[in-house]
N, C-alpha and C. Protein backbone atom coordinates (compact mmCIF):
# COMPACT_ATOMS: atom_id res chain seq x y z
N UNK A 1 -39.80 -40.43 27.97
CA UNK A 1 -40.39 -40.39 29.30
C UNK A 1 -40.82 -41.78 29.76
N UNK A 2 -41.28 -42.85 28.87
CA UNK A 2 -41.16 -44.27 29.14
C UNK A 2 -40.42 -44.66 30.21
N UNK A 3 -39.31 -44.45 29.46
CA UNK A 3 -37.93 -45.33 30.03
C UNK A 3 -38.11 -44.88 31.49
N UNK A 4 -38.04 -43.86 31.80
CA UNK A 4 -38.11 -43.31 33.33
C UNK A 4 -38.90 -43.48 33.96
N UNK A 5 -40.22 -43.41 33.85
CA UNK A 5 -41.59 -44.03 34.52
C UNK A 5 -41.11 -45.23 34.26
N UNK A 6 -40.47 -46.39 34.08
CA UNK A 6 -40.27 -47.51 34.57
C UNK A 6 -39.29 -47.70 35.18
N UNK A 7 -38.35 -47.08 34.97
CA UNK A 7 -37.40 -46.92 36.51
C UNK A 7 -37.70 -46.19 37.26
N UNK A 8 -38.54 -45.22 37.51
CA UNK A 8 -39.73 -45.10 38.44
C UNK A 8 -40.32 -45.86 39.33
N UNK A 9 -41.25 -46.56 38.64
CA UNK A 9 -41.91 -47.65 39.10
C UNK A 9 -41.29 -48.92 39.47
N UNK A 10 -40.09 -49.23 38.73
CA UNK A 10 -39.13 -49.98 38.99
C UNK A 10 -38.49 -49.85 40.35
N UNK A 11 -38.36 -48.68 41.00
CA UNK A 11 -37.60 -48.46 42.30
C UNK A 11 -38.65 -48.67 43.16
N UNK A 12 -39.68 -48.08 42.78
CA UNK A 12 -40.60 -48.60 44.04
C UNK A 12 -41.25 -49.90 44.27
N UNK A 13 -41.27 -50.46 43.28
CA UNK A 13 -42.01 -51.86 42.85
C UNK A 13 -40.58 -53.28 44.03
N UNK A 14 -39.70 -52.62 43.77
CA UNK A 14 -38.11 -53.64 43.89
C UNK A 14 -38.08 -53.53 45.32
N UNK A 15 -38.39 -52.01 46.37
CA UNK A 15 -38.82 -51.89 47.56
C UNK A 15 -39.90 -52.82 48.21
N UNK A 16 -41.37 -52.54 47.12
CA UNK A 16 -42.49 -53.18 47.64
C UNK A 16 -42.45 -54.69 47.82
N UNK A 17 -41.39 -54.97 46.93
CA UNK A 17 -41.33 -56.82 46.49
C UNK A 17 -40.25 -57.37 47.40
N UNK A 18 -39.20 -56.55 47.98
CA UNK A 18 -38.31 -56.91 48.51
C UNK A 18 -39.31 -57.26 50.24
N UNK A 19 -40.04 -56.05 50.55
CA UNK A 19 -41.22 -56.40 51.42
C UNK A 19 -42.17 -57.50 52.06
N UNK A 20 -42.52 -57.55 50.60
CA UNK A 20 -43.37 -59.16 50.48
C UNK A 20 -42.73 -59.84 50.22
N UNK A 21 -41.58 -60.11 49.76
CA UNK A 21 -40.56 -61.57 49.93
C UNK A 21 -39.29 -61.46 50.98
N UNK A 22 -39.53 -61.12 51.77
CA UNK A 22 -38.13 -61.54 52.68
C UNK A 22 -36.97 -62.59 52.73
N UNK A 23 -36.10 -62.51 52.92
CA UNK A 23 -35.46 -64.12 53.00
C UNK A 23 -34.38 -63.97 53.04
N UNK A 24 -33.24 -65.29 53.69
CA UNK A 24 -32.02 -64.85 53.99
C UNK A 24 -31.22 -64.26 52.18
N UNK A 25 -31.77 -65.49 51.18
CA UNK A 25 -31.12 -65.52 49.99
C UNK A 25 -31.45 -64.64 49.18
N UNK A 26 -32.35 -63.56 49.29
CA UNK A 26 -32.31 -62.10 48.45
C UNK A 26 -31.66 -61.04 49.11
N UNK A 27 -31.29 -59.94 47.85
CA UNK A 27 -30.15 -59.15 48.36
C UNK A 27 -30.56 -58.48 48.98
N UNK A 28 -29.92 -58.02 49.77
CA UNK A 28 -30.25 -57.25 51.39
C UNK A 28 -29.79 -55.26 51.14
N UNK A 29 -29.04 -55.23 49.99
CA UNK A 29 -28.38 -53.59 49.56
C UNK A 29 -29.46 -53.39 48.88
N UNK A 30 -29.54 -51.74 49.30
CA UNK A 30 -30.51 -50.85 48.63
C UNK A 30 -30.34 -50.75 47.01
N UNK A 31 -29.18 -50.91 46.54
CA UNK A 31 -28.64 -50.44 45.00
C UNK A 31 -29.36 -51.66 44.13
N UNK A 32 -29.21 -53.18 44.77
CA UNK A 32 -29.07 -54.14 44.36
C UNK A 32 -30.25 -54.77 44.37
N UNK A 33 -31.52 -54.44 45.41
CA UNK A 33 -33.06 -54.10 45.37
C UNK A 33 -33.48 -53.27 44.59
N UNK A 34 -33.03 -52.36 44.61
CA UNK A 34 -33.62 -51.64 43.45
C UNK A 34 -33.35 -51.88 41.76
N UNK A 35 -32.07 -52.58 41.92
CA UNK A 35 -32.24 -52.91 40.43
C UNK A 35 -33.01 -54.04 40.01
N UNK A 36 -33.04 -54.89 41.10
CA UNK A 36 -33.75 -56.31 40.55
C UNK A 36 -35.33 -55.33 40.40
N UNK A 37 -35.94 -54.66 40.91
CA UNK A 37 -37.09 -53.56 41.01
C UNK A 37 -37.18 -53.82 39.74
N UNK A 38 -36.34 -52.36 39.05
CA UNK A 38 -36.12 -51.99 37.82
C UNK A 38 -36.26 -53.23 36.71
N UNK A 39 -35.61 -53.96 36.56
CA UNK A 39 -35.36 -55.18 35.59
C UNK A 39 -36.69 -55.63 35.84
N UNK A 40 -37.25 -55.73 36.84
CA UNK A 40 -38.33 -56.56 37.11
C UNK A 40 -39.82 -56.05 36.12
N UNK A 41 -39.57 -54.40 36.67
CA UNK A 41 -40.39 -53.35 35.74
C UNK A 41 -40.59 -53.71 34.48
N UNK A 42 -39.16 -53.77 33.45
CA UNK A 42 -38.96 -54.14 32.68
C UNK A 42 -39.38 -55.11 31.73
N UNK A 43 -38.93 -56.26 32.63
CA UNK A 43 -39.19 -57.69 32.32
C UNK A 43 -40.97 -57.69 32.20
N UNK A 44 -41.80 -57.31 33.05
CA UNK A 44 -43.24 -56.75 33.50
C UNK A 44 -43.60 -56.26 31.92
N UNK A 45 -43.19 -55.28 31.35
CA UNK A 45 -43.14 -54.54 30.29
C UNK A 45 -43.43 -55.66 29.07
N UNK A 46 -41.82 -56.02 28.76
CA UNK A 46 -41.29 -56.80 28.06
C UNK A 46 -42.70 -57.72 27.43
N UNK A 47 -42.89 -58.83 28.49
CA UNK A 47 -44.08 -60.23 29.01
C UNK A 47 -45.30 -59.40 28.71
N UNK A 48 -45.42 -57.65 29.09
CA UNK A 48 -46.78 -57.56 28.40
C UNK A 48 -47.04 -56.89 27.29
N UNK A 49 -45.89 -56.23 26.58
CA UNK A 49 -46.37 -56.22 25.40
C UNK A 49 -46.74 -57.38 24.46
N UNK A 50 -45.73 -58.05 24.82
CA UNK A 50 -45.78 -59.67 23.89
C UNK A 50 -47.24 -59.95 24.05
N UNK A 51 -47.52 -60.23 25.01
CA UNK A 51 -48.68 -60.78 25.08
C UNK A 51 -50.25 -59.69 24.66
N UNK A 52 -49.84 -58.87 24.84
CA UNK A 52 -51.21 -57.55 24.02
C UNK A 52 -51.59 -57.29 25.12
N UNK A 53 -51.15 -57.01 26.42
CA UNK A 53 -51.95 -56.63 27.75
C UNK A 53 -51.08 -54.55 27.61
N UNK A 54 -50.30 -54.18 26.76
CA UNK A 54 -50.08 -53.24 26.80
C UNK A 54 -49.49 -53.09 25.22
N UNK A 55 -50.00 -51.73 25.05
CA UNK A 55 -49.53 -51.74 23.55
C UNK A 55 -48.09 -50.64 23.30
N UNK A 56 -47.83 -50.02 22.43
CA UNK A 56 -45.97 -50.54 22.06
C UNK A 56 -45.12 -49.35 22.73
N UNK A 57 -45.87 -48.35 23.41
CA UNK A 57 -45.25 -47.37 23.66
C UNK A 57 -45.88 -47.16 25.42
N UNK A 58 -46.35 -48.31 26.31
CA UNK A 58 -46.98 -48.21 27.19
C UNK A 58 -45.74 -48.92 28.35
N UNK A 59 -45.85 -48.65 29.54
CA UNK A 59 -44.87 -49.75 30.41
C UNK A 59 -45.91 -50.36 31.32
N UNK A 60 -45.37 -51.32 32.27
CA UNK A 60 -46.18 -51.96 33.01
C UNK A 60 -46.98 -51.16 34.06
N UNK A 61 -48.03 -51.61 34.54
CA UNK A 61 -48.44 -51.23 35.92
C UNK A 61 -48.21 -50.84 36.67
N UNK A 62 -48.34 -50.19 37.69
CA UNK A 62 -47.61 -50.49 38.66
C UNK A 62 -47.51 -52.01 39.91
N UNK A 63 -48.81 -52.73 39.77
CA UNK A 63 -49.34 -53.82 40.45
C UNK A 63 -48.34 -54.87 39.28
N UNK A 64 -48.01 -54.64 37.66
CA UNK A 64 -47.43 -55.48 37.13
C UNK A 64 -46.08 -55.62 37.39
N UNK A 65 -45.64 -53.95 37.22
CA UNK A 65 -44.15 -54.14 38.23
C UNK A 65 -43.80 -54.71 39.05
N UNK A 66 -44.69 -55.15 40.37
CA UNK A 66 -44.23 -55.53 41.38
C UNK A 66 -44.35 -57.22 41.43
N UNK A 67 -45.51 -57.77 40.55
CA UNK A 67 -45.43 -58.88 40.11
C UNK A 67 -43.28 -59.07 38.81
N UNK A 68 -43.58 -58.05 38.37
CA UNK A 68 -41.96 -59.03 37.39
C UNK A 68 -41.08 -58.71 38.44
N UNK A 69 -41.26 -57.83 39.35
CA UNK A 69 -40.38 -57.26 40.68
C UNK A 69 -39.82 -58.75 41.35
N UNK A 70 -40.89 -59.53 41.64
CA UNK A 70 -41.07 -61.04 42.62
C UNK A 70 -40.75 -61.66 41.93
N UNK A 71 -40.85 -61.08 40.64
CA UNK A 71 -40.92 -62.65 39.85
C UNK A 71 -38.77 -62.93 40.08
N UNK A 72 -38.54 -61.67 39.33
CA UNK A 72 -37.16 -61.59 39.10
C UNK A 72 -35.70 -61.62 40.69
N UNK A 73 -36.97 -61.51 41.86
CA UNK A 73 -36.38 -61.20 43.15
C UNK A 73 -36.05 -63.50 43.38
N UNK A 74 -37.31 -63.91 42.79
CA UNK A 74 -37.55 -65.09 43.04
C UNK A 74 -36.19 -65.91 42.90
N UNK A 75 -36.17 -65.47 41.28
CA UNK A 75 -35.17 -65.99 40.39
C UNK A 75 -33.57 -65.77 41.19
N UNK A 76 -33.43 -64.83 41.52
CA UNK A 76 -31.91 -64.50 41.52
C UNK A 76 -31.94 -65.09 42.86
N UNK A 77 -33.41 -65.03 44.34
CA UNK A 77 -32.95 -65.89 45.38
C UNK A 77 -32.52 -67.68 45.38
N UNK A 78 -33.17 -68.24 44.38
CA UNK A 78 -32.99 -69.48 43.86
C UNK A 78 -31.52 -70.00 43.23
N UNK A 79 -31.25 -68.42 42.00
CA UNK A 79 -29.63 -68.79 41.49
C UNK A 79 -28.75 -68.83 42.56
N UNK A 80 -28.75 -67.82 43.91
CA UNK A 80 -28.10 -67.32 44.98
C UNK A 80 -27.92 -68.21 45.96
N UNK A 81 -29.16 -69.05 46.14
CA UNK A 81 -29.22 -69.85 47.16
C UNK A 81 -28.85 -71.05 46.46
N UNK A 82 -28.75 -71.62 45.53
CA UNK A 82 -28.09 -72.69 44.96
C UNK A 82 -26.86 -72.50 44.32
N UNK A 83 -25.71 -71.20 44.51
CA UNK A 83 -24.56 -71.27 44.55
C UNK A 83 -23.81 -71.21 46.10
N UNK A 84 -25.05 -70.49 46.90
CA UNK A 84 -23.74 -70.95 47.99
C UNK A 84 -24.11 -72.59 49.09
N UNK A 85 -24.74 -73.03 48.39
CA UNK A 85 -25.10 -74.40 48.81
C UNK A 85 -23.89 -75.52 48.51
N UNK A 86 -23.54 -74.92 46.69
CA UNK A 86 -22.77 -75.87 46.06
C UNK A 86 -21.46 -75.63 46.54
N UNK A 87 -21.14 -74.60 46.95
CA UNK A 87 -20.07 -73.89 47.45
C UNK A 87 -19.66 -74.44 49.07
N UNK A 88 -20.31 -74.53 49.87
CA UNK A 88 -20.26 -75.40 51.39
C UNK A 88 -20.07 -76.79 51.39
């Protein structure tokens, strides 16, 4: 039941973040927001067990989701926007 409460939270978190970050260079498809969401969830997860903010059978937040949500929305607008730069 983990796994799903974070793709759970993952879909809504990838919505909420896509929200608060706008921009031409993040993806604009619903499928493709929601997965960076998801991964983001994840990644959220991942960063807090390591660190002891959740212990081994717990997933992120939902406020943490939406932080690895941005974090991971950040990342891929940066890889995105510095391939079609190099590309023009």
């Amino acid at each position: 039941m983990g796994i799903i409460w974070t793709i759970i939270i993952g879909f809504i978190a990838g919505v909420i973040a896509k929200f608060i970050m706008p921009g031409p260079n993040e993806p604009s498809g619903f499928i493709l927001t929601t997965i960076l969401g998801i991964v983001g969830a994840f990644v959220a997860t991942f960063i807090g067990q390591a660190v002891g903010w959740y212990g081994p059978n717990q997933g992120a937040g939902f406020i943490g989701a939406i932080v690895g949500a941005i974090v991971v929305l950040a990342i891929y607008g940066f890889i995105a926007g510095r391939r079609t730069r190099t590309t023009l």
